[in-house]
PDB file of N, CA and C in Angstrom:
ATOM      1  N   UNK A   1      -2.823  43.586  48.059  1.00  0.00           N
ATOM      2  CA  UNK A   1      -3.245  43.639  46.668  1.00  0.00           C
ATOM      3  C   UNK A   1      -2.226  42.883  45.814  1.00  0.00           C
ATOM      4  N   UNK A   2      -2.670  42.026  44.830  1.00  0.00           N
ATOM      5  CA  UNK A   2      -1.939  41.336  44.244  1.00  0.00           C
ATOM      6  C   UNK A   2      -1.291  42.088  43.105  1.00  0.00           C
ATOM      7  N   UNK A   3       0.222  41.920  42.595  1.00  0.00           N
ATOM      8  CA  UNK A   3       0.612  42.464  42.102  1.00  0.00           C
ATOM      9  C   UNK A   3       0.590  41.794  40.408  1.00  0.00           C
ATOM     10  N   UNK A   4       0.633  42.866  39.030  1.00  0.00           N
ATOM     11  CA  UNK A   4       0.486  41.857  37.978  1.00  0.00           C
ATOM     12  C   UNK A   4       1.407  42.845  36.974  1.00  0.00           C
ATOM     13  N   UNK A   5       1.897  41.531  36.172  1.00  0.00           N
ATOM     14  CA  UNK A   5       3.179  41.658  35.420  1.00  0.00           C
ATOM     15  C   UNK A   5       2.751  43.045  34.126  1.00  0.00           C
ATOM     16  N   UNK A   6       0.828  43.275  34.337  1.00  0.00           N
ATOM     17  CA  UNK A   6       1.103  44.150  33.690  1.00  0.00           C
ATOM     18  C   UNK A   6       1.559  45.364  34.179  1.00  0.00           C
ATOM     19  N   UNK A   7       1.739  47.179  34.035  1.00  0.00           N
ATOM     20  CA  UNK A   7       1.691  47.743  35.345  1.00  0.00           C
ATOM     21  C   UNK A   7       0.918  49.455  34.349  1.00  0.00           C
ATOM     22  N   UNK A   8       0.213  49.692  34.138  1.00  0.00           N
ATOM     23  CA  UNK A   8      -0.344  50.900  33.762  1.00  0.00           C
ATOM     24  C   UNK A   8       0.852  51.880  33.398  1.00  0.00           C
ATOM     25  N   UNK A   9       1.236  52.028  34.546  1.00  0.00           N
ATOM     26  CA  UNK A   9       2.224  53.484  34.370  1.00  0.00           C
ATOM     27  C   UNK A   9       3.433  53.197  33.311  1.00  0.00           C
ATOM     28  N   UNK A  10       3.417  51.876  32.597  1.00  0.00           N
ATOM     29  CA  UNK A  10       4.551  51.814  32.212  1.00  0.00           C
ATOM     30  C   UNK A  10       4.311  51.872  30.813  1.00  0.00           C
ATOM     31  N   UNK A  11       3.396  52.365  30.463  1.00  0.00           N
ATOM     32  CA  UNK A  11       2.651  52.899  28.837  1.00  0.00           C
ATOM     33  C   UNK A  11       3.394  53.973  28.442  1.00  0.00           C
ATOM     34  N   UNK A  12       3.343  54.952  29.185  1.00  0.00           N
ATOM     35  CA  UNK A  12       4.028  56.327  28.862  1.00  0.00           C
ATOM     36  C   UNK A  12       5.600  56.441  29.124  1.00  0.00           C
ATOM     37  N   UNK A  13       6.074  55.242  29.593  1.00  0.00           N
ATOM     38  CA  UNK A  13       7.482  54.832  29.681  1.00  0.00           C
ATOM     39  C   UNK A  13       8.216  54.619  28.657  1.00  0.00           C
ATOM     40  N   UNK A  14       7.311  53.930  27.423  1.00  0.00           N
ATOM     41  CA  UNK A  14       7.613  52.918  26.225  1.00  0.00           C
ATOM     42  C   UNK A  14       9.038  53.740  25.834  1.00  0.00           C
ATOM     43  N   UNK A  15       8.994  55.283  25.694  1.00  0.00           N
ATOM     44  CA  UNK A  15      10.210  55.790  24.856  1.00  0.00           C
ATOM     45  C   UNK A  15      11.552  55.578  25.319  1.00  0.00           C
ATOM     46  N   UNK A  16      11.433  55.004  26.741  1.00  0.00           N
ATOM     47  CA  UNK A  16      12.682  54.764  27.565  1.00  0.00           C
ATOM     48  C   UNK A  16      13.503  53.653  26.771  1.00  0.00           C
ATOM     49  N   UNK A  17      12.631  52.815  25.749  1.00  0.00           N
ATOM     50  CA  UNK A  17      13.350  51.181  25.484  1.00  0.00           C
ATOM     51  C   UNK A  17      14.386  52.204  23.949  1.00  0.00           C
ATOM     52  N   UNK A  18      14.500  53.672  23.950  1.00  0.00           N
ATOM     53  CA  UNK A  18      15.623  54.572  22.710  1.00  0.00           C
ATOM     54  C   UNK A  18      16.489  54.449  23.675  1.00  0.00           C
ATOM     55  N   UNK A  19      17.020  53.906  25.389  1.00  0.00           N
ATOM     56  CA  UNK A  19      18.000  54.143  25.662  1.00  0.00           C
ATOM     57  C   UNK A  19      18.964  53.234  25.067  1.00  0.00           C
ATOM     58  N   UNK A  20      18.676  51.924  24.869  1.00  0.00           N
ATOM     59  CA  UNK A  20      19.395  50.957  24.675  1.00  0.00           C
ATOM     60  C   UNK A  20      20.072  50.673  22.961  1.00  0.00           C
ATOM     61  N   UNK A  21      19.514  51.488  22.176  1.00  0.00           N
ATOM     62  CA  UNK A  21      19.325  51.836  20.534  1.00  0.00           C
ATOM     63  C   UNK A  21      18.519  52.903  20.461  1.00  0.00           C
ATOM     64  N   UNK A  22      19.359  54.012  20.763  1.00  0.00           N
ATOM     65  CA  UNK A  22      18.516  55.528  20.165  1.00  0.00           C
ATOM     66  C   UNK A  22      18.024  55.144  18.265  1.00  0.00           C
ATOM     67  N   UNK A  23      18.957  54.877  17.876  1.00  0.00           N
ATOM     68  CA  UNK A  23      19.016  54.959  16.513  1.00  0.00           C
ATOM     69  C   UNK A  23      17.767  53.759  15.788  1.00  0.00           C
ATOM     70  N   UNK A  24      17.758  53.095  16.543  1.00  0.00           N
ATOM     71  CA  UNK A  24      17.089  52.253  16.094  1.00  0.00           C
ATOM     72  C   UNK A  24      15.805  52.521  16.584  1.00  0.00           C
ATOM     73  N   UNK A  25      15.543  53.082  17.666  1.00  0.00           N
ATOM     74  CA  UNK A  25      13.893  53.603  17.872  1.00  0.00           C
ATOM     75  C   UNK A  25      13.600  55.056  17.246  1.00  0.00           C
ATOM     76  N   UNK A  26      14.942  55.791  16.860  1.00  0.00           N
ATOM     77  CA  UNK A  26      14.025  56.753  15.866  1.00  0.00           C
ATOM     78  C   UNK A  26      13.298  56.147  14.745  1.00  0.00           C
ATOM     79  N   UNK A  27      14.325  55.109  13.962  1.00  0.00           N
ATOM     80  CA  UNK A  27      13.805  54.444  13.254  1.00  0.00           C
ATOM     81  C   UNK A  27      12.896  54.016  13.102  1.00  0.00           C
ATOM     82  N   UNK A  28      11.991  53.241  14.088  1.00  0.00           N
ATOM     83  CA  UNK A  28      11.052  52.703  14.459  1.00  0.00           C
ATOM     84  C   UNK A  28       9.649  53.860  14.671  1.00  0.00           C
ATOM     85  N   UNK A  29      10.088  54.470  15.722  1.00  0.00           N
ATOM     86  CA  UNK A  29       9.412  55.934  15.973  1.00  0.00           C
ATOM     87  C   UNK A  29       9.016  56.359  14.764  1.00  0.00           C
ATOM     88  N   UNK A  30       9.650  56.758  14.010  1.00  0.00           N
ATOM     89  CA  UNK A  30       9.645  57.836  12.232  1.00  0.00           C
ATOM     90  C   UNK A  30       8.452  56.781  11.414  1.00  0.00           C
ATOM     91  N   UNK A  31       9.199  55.521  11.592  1.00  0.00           N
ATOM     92  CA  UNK A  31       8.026  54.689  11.070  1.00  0.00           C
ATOM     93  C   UNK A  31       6.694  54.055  11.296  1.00  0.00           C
ATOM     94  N   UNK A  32       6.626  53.919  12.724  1.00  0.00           N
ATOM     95  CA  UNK A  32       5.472  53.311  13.391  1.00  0.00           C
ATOM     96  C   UNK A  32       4.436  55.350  13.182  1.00  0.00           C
ATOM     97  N   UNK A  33       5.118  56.307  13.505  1.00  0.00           N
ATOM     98  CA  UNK A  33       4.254  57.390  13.368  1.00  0.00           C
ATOM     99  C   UNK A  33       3.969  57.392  11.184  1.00  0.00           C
ATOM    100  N   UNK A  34       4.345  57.172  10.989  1.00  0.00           N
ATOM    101  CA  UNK A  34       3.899  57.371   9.602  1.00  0.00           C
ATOM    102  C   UNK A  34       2.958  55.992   8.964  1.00  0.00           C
ATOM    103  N   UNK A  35       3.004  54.912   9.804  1.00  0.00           N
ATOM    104  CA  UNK A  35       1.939  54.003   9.667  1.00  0.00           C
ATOM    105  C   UNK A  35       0.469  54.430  10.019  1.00  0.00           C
ATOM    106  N   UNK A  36       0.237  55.137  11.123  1.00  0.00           N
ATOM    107  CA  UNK A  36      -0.702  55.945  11.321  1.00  0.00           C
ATOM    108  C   UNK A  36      -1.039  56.910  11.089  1.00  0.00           C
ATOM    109  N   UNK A  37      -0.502  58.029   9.949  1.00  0.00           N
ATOM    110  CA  UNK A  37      -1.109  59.002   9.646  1.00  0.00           C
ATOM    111  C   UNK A  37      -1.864  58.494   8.518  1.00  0.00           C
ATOM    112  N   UNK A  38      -2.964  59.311   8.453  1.00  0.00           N
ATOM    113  CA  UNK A  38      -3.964  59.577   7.120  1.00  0.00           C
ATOM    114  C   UNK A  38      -3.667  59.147   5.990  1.00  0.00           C
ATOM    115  N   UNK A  39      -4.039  58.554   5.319  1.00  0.00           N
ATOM    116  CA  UNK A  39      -3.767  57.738   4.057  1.00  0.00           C
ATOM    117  C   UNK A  39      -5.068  57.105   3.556  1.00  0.00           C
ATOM    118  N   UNK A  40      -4.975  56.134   2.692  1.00  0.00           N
ATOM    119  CA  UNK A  40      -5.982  55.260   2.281  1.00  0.00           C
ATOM    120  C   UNK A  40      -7.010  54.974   3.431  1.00  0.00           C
ATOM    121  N   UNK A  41      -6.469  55.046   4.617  1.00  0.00           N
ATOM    122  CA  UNK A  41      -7.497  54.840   5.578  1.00  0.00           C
ATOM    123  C   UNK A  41      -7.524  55.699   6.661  1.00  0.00           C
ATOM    124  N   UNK A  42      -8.446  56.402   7.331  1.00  0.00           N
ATOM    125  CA  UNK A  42      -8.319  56.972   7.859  1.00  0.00           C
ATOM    126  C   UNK A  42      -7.836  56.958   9.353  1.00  0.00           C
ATOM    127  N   UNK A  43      -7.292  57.513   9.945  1.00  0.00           N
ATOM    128  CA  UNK A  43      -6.802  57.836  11.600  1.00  0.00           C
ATOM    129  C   UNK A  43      -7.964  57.094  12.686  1.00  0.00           C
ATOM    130  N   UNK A  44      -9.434  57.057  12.150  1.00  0.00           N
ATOM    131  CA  UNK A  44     -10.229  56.546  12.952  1.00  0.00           C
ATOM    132  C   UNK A  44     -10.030  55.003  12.681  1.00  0.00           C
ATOM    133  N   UNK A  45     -10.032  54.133  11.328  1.00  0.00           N
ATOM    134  CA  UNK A  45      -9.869  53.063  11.204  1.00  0.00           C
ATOM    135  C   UNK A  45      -8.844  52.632  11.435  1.00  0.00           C
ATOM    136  N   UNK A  46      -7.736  53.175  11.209  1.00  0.00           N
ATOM    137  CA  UNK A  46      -6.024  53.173  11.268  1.00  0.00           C
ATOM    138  C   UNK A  46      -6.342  51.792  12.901  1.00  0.00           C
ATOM    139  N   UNK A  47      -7.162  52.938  13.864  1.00  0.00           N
ATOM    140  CA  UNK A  47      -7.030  53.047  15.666  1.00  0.00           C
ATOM    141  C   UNK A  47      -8.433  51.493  15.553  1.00  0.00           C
ATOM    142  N   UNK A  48      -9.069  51.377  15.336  1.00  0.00           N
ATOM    143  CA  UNK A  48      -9.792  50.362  15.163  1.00  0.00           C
ATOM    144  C   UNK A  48      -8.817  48.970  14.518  1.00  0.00           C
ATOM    145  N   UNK A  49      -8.574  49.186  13.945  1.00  0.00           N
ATOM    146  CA  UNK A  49      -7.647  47.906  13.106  1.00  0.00           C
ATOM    147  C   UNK A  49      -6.678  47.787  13.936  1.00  0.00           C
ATOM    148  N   UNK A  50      -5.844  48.686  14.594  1.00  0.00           N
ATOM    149  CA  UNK A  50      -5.164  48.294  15.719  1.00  0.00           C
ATOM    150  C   UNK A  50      -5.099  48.130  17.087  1.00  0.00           C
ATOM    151  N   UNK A  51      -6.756  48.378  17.384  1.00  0.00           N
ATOM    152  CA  UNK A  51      -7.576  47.979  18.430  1.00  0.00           C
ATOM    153  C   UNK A  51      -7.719  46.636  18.401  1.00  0.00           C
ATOM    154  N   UNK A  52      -8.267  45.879  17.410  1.00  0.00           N
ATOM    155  CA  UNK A  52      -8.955  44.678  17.192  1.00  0.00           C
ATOM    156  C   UNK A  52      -7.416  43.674  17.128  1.00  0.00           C
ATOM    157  N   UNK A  53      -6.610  44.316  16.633  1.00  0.00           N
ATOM    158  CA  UNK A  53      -5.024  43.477  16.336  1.00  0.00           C
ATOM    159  C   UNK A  53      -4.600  43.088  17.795  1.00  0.00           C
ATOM    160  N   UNK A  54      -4.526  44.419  18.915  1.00  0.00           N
ATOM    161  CA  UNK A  54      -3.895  44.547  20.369  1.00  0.00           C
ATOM    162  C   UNK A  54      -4.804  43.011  21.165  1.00  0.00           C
ATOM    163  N   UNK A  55      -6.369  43.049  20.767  1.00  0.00           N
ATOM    164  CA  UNK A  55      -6.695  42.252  21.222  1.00  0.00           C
ATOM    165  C   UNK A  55      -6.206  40.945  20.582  1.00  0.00           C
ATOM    166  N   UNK A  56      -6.368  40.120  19.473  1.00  0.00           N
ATOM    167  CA  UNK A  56      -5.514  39.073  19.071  1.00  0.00           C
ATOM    168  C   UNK A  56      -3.915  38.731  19.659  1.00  0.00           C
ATOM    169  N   UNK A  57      -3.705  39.670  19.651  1.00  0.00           N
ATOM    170  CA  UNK A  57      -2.194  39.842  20.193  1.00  0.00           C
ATOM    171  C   UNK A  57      -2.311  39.346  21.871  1.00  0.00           C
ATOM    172  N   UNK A  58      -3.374  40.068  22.400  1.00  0.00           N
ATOM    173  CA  UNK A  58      -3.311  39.965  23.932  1.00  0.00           C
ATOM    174  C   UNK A  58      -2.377  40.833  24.703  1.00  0.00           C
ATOM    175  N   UNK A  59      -1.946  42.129  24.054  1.00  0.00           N
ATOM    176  CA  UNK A  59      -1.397  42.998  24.477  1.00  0.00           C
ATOM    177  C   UNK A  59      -1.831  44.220  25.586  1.00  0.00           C
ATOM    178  N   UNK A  60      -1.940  44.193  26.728  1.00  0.00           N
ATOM    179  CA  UNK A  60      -2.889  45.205  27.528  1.00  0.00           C
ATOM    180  C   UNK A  60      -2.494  46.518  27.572  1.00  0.00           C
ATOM    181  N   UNK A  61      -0.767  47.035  27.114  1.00  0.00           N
ATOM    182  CA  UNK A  61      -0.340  48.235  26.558  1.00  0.00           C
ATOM    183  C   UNK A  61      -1.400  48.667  25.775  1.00  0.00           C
ATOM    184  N   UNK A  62      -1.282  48.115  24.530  1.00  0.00           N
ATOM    185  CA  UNK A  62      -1.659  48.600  23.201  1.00  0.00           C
ATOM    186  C   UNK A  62      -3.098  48.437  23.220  1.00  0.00           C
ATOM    187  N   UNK A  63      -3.953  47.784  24.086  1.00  0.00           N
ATOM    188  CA  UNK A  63      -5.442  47.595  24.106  1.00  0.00           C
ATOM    189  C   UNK A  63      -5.656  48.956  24.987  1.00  0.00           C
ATOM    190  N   UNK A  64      -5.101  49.327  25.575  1.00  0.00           N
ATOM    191  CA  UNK A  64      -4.839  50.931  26.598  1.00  0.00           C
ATOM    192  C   UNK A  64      -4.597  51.623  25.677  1.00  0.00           C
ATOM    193  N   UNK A  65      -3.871  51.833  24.414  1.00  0.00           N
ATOM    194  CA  UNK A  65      -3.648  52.993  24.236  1.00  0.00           C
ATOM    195  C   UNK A  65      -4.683  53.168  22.666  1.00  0.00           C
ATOM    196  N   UNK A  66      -5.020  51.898  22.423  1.00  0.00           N
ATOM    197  CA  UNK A  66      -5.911  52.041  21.058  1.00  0.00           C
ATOM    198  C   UNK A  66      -7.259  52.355  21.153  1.00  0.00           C
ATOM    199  N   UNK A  67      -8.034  51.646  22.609  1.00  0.00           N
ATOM    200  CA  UNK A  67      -8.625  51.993  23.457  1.00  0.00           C
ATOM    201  C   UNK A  67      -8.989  53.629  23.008  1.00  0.00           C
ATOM    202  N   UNK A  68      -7.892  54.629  23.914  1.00  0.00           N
ATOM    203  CA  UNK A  68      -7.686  55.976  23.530  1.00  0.00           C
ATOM    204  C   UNK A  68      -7.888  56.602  22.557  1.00  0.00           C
ATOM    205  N   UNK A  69      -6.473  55.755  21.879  1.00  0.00           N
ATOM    206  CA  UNK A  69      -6.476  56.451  20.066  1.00  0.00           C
ATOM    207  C   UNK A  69      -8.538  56.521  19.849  1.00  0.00           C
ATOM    208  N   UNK A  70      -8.927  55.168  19.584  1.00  0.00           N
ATOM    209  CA  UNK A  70     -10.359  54.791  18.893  1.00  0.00           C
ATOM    210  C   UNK A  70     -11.072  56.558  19.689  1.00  0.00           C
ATOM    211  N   UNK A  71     -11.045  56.444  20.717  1.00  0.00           N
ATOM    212  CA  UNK A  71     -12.281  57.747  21.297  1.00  0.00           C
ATOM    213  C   UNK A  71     -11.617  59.024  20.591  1.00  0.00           C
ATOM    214  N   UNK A  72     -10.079  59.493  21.087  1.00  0.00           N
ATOM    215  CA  UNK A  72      -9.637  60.470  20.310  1.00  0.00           C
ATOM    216  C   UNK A  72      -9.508  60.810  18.721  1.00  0.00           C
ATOM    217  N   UNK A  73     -10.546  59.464  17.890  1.00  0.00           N
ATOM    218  CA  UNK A  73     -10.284  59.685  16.746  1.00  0.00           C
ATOM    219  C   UNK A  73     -12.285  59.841  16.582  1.00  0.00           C
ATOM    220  N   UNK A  74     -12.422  59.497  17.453  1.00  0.00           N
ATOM    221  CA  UNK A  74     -14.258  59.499  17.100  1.00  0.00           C
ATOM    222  C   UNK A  74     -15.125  57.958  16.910  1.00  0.00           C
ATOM    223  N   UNK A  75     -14.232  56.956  17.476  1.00  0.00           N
ATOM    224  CA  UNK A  75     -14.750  55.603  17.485  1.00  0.00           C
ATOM    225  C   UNK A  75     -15.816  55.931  18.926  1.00  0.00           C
ATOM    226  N   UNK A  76     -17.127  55.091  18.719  1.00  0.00           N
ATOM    227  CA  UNK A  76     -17.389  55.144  19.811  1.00  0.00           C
ATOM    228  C   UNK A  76     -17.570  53.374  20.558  1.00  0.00           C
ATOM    229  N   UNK A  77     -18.412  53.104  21.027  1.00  0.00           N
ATOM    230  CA  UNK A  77     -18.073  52.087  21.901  1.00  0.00           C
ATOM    231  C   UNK A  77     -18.873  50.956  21.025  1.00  0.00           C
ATOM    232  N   UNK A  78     -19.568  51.361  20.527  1.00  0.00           N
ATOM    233  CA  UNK A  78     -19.952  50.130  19.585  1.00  0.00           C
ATOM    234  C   UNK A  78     -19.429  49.801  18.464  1.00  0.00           C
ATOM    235  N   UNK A  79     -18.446  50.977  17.658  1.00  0.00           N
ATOM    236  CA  UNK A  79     -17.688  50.460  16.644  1.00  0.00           C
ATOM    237  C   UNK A  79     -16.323  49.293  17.355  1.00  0.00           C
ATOM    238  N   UNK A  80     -16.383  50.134  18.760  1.00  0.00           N
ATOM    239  CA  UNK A  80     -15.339  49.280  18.965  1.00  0.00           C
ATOM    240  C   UNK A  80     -15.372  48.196  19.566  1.00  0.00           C
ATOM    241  N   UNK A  81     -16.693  47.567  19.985  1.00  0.00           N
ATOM    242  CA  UNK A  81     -16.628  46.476  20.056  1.00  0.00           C
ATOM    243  C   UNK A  81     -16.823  45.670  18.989  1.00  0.00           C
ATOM    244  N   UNK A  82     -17.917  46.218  18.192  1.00  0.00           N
ATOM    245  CA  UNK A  82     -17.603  44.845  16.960  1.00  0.00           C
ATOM    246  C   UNK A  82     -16.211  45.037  16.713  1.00  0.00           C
ATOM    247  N   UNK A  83     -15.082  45.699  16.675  1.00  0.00           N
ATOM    248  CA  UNK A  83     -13.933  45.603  15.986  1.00  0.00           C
ATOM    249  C   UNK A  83     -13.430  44.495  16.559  1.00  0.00           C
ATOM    250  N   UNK A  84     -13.469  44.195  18.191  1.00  0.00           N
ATOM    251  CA  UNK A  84     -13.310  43.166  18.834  1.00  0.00           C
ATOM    252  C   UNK A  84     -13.916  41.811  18.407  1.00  0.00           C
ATOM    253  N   UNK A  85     -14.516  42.180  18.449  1.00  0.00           N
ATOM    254  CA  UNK A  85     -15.559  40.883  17.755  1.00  0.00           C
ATOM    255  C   UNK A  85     -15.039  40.235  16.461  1.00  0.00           C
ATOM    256  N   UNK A  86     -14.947  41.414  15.695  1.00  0.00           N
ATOM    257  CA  UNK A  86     -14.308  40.734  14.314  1.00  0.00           C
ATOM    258  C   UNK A  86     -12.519  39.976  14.581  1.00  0.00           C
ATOM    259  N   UNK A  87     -11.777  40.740  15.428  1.00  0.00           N
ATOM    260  CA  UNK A  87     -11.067  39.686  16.029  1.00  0.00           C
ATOM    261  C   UNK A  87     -10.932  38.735  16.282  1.00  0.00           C
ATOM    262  N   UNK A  88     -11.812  38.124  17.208  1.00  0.00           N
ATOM    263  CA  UNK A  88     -12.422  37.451  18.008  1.00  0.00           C
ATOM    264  C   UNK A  88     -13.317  36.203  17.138  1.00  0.00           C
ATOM    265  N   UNK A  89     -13.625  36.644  16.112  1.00  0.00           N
ATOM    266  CA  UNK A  89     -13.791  35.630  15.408  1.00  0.00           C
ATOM    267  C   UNK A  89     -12.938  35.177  14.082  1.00  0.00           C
ATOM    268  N   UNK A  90     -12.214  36.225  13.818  1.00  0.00           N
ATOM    269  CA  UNK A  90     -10.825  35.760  12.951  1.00  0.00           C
ATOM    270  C   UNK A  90      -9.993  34.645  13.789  1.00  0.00           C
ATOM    271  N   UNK A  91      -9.924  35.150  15.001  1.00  0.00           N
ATOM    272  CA  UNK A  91      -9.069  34.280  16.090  1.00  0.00           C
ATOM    273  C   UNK A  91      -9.516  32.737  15.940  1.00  0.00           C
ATOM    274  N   UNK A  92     -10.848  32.843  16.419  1.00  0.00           N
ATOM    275  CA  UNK A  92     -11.524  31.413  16.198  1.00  0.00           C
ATOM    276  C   UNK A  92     -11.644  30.847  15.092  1.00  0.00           C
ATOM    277  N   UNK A  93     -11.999  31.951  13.541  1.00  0.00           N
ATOM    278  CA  UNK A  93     -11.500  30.567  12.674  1.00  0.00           C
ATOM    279  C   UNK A  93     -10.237  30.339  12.409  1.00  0.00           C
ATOM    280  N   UNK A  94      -9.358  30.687  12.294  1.00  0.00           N
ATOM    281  CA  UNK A  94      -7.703  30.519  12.825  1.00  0.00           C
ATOM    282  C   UNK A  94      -7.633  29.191  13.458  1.00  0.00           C
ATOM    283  N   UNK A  95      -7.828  29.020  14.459  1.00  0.00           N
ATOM    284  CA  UNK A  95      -8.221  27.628  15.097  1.00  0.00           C
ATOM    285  C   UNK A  95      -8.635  26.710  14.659  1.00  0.00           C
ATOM    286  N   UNK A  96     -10.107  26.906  14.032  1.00  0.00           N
ATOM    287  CA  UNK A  96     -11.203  26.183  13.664  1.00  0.00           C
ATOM    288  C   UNK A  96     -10.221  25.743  12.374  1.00  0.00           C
ATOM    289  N   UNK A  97     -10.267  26.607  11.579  1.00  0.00           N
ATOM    290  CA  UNK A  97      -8.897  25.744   9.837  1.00  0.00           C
ATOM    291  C   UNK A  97      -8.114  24.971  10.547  1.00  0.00           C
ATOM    292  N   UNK A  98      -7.514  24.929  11.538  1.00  0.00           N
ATOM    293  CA  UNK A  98      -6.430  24.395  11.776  1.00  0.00           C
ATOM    294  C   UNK A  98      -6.794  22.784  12.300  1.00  0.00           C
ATOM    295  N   UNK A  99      -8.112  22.821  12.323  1.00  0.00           N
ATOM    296  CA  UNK A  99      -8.684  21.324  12.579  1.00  0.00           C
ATOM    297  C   UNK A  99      -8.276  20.648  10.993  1.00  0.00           C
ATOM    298  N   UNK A 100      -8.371  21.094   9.879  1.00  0.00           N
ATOM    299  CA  UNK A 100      -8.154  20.790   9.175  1.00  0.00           C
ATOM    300  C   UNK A 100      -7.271  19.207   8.947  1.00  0.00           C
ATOM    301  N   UNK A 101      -5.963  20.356   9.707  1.00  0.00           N
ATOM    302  CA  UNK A 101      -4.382  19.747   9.650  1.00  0.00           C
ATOM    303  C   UNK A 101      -4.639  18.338  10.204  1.00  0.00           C
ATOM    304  N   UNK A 102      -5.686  18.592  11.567  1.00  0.00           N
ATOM    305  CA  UNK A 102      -5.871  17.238  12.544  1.00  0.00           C
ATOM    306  C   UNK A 102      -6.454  16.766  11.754  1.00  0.00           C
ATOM    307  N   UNK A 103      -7.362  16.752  10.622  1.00  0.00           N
ATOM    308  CA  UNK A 103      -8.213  15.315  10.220  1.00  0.00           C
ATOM    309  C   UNK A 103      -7.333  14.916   8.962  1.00  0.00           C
ATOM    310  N   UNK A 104      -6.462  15.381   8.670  1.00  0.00           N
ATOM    311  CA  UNK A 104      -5.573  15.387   7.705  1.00  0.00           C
ATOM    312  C   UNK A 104      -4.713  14.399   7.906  1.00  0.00           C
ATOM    313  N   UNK A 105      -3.939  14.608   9.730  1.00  0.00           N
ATOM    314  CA  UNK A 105      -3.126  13.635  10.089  1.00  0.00           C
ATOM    315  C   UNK A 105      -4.106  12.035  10.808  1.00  0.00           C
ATOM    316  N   UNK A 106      -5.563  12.284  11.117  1.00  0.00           N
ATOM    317  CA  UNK A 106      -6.109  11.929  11.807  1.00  0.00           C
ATOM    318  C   UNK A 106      -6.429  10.569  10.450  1.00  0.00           C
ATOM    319  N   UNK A 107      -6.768  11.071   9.703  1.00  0.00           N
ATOM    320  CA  UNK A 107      -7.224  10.042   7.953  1.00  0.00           C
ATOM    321  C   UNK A 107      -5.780   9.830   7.803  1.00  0.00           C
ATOM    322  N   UNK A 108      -5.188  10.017   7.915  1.00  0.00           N
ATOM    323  CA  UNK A 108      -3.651   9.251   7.162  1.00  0.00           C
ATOM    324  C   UNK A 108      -3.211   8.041   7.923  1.00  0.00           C
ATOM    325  N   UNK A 109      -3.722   8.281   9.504  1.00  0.00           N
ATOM    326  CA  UNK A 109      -3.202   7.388  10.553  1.00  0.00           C
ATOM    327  C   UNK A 109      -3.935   6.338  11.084  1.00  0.00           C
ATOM    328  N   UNK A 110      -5.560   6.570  10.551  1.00  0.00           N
ATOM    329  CA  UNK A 110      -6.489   5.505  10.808  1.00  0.00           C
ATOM    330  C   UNK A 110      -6.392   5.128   9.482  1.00  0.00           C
ATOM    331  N   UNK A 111      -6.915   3.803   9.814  1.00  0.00           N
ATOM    332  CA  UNK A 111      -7.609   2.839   8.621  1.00  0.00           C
ATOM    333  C   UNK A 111      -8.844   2.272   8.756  1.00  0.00           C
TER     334      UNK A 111
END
């Protein structure tokens, strides 16, 4: 079986990276948990918005654990795929503007 740089079990590991800077992952910890509580938006969208982000990112941790979050908050499988989707096409026009730049340099350099 081929082996891959991602590895599952190492999700529930994440708190191990306070050995190297305790202080600095409480920090982080105190804050990344207070980005997700209840506020202007709720715990279900909170997990959707950072569903759809994990995918842009290309992160397979955080697509695992938002994944989660989304069901444990009451997303079901179709909110969460369009959330993907809306990604997925932010991603592409991201790209697509960026043709822009090319006809930009592309008209300056022809005649």
């Amino acid at each position: 079986m081929a082996s891959s740089y991602y590895n599952p079990e190492d999700l529930p590991r994440f708190p191990e990276i306070a050995e190297g800077a305790p202080e600095l992952w409480k920090k982080f910890h105190e804050w990344y948990g207070a980005v997700f509580e209840e506020g202007a938006l709720s715990a279900r969208e909170k997990a959707l918005i950072a569903l759809a982000v994990a995918h842009n990112e290309r992160c397979p941790y955080c697509i695992d654990a938002y994944t989660r979050s989304c069901l444990e908050n009451g997303s079901n499988l179709e909110q969460m795929t369009e959330a993907v989707q809306v990604a997925a096409a932010l991603r592409a026009g991201v790209a697509l503007v960026h043709g822009v730049q090319m006809k930009d340099i592309h008209d300056s350099l022809s005649m």
